[in-house]
N, C-alpha and C. Protein backbone atom coordinates (compact mmCIF):
# COMPACT_ATOMS: atom_id res chain seq x y z
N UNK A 1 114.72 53.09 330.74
CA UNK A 1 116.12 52.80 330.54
C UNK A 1 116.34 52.31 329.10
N UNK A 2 117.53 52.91 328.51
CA UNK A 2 117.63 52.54 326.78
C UNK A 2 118.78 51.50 326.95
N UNK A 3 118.74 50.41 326.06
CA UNK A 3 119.78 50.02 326.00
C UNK A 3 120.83 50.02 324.99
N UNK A 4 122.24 49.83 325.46
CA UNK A 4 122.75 50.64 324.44
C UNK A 4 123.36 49.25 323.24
N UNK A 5 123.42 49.70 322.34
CA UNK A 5 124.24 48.34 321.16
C UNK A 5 124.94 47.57 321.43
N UNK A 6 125.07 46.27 321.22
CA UNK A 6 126.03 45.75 321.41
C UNK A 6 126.95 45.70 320.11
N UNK A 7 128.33 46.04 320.48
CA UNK A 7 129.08 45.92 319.01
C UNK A 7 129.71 44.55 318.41
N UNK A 8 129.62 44.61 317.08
CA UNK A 8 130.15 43.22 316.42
C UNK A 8 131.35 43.01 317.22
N UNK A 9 131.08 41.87 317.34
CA UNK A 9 132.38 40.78 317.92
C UNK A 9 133.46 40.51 316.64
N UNK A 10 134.84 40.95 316.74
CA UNK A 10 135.75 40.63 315.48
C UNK A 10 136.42 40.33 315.87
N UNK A 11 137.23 39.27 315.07
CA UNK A 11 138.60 38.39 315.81
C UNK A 11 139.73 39.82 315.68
N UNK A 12 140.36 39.76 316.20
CA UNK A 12 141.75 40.82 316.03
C UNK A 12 142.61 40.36 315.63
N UNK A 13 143.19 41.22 314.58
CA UNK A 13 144.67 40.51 314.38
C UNK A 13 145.50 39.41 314.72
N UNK A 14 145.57 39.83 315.51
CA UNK A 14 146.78 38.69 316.23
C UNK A 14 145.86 37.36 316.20
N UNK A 15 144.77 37.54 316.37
CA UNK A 15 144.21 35.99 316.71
C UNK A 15 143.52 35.27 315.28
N UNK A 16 143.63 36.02 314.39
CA UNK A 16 143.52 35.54 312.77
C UNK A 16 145.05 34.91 312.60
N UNK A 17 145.97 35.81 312.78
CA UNK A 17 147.27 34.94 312.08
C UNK A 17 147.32 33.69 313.04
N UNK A 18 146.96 33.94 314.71
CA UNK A 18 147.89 32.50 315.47
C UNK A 18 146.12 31.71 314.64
N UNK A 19 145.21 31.95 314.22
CA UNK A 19 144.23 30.56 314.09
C UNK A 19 145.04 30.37 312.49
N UNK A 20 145.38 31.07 311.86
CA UNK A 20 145.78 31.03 310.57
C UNK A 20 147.13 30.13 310.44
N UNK A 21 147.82 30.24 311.26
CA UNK A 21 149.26 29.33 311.05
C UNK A 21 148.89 28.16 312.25
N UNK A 22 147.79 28.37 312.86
CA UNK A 22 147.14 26.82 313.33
C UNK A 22 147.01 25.85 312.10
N UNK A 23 146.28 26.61 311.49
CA UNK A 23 145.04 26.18 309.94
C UNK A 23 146.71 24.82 309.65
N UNK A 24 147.29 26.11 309.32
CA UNK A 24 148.72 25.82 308.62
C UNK A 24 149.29 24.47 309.07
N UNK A 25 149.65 24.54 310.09
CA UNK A 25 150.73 23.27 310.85
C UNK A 25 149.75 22.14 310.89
N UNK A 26 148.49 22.11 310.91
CA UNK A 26 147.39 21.00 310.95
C UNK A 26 147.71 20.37 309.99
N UNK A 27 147.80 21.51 308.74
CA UNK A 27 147.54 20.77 307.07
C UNK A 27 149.01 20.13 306.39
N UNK A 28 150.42 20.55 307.28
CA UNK A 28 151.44 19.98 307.14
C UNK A 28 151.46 19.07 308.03
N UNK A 29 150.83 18.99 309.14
CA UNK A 29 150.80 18.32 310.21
C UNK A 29 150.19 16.52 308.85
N UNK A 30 148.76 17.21 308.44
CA UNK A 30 148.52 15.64 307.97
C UNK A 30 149.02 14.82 306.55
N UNK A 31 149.92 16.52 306.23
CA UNK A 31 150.56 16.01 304.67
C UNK A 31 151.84 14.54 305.36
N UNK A 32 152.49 15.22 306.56
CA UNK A 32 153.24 14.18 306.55
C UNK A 32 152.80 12.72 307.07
N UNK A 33 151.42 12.99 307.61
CA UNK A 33 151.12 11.41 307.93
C UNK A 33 150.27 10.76 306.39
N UNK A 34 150.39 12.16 305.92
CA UNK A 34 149.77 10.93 304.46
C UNK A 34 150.90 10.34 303.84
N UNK A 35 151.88 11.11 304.14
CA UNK A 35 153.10 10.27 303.00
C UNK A 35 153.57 8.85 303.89
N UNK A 36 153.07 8.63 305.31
CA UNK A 36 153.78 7.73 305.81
C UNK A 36 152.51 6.58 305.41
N UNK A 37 151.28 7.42 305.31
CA UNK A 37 150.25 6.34 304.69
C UNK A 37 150.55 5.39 303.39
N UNK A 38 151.05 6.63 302.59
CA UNK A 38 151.67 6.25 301.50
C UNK A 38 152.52 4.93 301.11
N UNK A 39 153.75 5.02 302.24
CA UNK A 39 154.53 4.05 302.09
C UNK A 39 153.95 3.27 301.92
N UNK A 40 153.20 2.71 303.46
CA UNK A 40 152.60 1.54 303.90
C UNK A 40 151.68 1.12 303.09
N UNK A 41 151.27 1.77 301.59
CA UNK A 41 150.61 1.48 300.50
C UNK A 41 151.41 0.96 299.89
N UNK A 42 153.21 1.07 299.70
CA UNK A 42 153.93 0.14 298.79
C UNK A 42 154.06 1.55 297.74
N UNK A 43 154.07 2.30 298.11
CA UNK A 43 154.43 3.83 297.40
C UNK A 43 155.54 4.98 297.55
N UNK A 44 156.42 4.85 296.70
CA UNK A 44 157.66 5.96 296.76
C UNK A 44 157.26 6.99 296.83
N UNK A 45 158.11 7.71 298.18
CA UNK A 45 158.14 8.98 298.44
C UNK A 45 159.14 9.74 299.05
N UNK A 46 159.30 11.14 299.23
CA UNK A 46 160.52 11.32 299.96
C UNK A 46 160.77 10.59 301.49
N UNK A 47 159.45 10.04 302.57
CA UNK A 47 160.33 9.58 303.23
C UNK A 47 160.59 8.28 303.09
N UNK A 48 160.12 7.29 302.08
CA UNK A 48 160.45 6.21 301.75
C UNK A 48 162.02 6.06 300.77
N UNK A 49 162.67 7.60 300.64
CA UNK A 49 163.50 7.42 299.85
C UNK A 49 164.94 6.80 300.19
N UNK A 50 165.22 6.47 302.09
CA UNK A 50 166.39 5.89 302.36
C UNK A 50 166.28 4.16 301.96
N UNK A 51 165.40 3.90 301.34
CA UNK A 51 165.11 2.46 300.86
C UNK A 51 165.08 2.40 299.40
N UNK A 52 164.93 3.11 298.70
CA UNK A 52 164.76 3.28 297.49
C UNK A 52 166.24 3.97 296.65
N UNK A 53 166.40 5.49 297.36
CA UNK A 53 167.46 5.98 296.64
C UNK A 53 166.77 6.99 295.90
N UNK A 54 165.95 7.07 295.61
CA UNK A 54 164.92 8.11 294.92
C UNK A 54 163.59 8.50 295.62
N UNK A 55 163.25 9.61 294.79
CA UNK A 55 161.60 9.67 295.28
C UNK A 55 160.98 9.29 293.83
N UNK A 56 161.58 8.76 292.45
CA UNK A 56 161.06 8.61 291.44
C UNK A 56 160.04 6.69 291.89
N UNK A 57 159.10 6.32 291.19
CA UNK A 57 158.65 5.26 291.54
C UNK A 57 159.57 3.88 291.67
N UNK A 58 159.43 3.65 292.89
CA UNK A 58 160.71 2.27 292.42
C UNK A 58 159.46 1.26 293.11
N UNK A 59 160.03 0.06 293.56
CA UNK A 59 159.54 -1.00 294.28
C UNK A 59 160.24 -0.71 295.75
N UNK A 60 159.52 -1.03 296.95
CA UNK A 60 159.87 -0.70 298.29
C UNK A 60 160.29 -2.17 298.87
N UNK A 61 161.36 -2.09 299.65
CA UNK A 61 161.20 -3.79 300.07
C UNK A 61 160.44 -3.91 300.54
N UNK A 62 160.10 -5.69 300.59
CA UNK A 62 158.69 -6.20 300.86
C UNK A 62 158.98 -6.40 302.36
N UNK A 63 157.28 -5.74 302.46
CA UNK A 63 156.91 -6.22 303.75
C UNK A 63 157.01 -4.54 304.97
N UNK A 64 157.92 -3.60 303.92
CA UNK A 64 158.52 -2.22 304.46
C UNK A 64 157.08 -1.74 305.39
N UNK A 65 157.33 -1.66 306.54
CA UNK A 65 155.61 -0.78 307.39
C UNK A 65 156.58 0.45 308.12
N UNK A 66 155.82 1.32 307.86
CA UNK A 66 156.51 3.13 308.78
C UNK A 66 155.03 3.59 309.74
N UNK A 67 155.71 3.35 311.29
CA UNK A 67 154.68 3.51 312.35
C UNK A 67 155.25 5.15 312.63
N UNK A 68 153.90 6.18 312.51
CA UNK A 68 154.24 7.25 312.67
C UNK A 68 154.41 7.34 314.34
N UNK A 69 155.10 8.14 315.08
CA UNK A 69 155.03 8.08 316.55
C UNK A 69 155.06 9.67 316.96
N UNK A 70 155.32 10.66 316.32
CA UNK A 70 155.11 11.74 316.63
C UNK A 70 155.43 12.88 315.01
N UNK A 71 154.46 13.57 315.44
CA UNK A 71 154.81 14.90 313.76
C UNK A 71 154.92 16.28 314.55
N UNK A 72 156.03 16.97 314.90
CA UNK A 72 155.81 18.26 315.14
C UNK A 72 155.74 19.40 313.70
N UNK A 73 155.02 19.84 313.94
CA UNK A 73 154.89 21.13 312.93
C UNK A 73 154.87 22.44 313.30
N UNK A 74 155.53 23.64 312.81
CA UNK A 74 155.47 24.41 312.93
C UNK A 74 155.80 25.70 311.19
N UNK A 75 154.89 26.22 311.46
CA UNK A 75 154.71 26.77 310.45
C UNK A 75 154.40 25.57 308.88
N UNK A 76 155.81 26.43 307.84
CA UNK A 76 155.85 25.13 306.49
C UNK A 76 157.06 24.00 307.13
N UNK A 77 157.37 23.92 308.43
CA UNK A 77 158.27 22.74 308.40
C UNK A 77 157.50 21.93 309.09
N UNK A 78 157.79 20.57 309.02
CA UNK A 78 157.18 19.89 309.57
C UNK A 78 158.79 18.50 309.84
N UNK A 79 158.50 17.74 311.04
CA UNK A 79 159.41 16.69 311.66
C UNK A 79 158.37 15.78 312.07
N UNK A 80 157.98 14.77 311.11
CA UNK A 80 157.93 13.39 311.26
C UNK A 80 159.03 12.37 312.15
N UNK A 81 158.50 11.81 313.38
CA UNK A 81 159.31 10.79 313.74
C UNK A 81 158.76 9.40 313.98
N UNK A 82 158.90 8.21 313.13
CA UNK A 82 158.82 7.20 312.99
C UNK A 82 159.55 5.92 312.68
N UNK A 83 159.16 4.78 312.58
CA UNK A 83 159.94 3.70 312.76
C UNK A 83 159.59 2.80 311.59
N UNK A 84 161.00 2.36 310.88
CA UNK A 84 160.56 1.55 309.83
C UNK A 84 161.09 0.27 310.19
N UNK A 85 160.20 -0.90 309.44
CA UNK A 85 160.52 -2.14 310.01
C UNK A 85 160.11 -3.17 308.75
N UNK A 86 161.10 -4.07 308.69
CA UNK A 86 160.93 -5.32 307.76
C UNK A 86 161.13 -6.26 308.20
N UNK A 87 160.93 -6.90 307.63
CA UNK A 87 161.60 -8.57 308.02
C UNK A 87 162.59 -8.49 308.97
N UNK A 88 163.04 -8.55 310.40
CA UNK A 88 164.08 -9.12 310.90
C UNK A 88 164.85 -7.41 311.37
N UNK A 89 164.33 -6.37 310.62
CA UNK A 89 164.87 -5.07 310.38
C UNK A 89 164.37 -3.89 311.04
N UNK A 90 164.78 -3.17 312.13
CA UNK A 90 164.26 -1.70 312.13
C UNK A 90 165.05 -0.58 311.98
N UNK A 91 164.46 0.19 311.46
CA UNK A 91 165.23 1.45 311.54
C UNK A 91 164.21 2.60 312.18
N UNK A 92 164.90 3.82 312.85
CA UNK A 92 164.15 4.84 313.34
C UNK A 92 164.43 6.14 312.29
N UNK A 93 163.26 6.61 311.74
CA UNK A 93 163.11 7.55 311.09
C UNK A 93 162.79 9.33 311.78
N UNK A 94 164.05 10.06 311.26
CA UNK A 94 163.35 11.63 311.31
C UNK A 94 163.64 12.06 310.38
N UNK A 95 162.45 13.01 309.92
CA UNK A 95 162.94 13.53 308.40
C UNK A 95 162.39 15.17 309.11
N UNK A 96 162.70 16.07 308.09
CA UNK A 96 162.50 17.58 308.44
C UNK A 96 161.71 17.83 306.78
N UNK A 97 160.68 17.91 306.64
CA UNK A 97 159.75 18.51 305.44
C UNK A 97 159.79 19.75 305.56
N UNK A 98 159.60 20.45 304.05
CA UNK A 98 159.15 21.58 304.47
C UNK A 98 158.23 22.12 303.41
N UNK A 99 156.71 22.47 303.28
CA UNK A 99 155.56 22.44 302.29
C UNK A 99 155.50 23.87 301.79
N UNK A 100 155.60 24.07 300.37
CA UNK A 100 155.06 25.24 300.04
C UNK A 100 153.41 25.74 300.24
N UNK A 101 153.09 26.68 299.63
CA UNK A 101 151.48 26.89 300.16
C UNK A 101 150.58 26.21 300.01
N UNK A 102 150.91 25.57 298.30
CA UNK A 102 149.97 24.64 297.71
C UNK A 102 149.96 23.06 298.43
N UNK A 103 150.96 23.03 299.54
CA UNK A 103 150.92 21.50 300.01
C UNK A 103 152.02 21.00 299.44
N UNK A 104 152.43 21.14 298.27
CA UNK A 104 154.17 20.47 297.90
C UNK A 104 154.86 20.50 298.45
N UNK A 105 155.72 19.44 298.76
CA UNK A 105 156.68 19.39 299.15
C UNK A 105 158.24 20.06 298.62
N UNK A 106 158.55 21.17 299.23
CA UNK A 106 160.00 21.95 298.68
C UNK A 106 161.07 21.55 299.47
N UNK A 107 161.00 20.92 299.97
CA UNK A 107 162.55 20.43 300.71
C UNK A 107 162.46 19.12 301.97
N UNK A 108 163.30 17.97 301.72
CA UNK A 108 163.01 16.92 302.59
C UNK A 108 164.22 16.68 302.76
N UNK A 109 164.45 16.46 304.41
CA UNK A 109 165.99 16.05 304.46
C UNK A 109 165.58 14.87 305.17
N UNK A 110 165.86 13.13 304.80
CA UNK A 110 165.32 12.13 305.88
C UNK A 110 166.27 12.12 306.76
């Protein structure tokens, strides 16, 4: 009895792009928990900008902490939802990002 080849195993199409825009929403997925890292470093950014007024460097009020509580992503958009809190103060945060290829940020609405 001969046996016959087994043929290379190749992902197909379809299952390169859905692991490929996985890849994707992961890496927007952790851009936006770095920017909330960010804050909580005492660092201007777009979603630190309803405290500031800018995304240029300012000073953040003291004491400002942003608890991430959920990031949906899909594709280059991404929806951060979290909670900012100061002294005596909370506010609930959603912002809508949206990342070009390189990871920049091209559009933030908080």
């Amino acid at each position: 009895m001969t046996k016959k080849p087994v043929a290379a195993i190749t992902p197909s199409a379809g299952l390169h792009e859905l692991l490929a825009a996985r890849s994707l929403r992961e890496r927007n997925r952790e851009l936006a928990l770095a920017l909330v890292a960010a804050g909580n470093r005492g660092e201007s950014n777009h979603l630190t900008r309803p405290w500031t007024g800018t995304t240029t460097p300012q000073a953040l009020p003291a004491g400002l902490r942003l608890t991430a509580h959920s990031v949906i992503a899909d594709h280059d958009a991404v929806t951060p939802r979290a909670t900012a809190r100061t002294e005596g103060a909370a506010w609930s945060l959603i912002a809508e990002l949206r990342f070009d290829a390189a990871g920049r940020i091209k559009q933030c609405h908080p």
